[in-house]
C-alpha atoms as a PDB file:
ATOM      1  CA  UNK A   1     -58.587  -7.132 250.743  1.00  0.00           C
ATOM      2  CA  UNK A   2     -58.290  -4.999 247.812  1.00  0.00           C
ATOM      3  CA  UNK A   3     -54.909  -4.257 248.468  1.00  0.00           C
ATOM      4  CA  UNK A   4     -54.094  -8.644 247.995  1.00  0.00           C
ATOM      5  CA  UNK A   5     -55.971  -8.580 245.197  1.00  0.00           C
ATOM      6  CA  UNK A   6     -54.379  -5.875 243.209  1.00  0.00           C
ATOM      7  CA  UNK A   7     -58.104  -4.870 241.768  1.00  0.00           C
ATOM      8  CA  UNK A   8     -61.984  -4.127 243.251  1.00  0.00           C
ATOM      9  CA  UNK A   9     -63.267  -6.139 245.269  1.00  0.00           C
ATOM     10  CA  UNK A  10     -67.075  -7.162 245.973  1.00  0.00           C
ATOM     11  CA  UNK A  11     -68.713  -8.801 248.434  1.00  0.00           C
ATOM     12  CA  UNK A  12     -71.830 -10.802 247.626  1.00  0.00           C
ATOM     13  CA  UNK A  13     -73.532 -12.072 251.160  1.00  0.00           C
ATOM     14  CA  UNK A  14     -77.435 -12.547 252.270  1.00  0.00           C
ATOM     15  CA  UNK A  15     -76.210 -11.392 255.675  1.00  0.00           C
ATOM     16  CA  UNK A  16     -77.208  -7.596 256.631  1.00  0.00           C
ATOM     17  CA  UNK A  17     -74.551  -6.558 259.483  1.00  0.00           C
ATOM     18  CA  UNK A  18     -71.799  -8.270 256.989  1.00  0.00           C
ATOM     19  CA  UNK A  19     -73.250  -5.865 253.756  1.00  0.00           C
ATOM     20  CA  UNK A  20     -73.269  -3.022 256.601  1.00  0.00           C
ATOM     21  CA  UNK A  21     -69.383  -3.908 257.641  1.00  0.00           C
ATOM     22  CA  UNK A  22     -68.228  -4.468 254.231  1.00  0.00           C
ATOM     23  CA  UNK A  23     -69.356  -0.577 253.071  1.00  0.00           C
ATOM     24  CA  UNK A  24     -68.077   0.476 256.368  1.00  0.00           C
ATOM     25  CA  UNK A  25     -64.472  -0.568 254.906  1.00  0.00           C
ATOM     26  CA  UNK A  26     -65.049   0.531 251.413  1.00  0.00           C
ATOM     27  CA  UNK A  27     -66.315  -2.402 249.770  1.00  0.00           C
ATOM     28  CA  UNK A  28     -68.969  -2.331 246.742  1.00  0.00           C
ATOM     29  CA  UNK A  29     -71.612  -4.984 248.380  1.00  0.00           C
ATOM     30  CA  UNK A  30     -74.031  -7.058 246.720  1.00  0.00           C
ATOM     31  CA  UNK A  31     -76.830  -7.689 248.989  1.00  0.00           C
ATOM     32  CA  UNK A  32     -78.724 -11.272 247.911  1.00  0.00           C
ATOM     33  CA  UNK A  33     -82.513 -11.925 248.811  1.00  0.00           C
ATOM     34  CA  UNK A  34     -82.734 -15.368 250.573  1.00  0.00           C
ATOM     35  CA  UNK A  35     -86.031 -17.496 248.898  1.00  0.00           C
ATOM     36  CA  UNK A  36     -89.153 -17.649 250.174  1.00  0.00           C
ATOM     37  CA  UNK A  37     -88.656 -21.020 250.977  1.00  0.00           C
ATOM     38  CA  UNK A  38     -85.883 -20.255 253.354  1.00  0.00           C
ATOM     39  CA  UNK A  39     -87.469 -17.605 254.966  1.00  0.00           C
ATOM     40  CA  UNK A  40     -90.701 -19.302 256.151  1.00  0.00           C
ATOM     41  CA  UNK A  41     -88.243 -22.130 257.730  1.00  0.00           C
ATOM     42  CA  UNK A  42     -86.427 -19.364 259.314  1.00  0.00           C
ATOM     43  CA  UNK A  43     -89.794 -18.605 261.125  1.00  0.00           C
ATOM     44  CA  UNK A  44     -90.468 -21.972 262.235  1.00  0.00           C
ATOM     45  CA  UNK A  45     -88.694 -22.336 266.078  1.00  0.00           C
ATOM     46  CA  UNK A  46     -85.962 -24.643 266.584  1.00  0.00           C
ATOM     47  CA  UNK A  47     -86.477 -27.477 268.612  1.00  0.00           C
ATOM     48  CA  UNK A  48     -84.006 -28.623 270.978  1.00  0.00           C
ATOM     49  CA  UNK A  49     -81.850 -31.839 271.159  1.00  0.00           C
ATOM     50  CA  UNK A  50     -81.768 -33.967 274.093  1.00  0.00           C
ATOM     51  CA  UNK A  51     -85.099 -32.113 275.862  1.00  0.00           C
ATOM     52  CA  UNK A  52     -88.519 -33.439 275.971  1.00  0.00           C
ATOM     53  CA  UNK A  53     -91.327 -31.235 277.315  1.00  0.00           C
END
């Protein structure tokens, strides 16, 4: 990616494994913090479509 761009590179992502990948390859990484607000609807379980209990 560097290489196409002709100067550094950074990757900004909330996602872990992609942080972990992009140092992996030489990337500087810029881990973001997701808000409270979307962490406490991450906790909440999905419901399904199309099932009723």
């Amino acid at each position: 990616m560097q290489a196409l761009a002709g100067r550094p590179v950074r990757l900004v992502t909330y996602d872990t494994k992609m942080a972990m990948r992009g140092r992996h390859v030489g990337l500087r990484v810029h881990r973001l913090e997701q808000a409270e607000k979307e962490k406490e609807d991450e906790k909440q379980p999905r419901r399904r479509r199309g099932r009723t209990p």
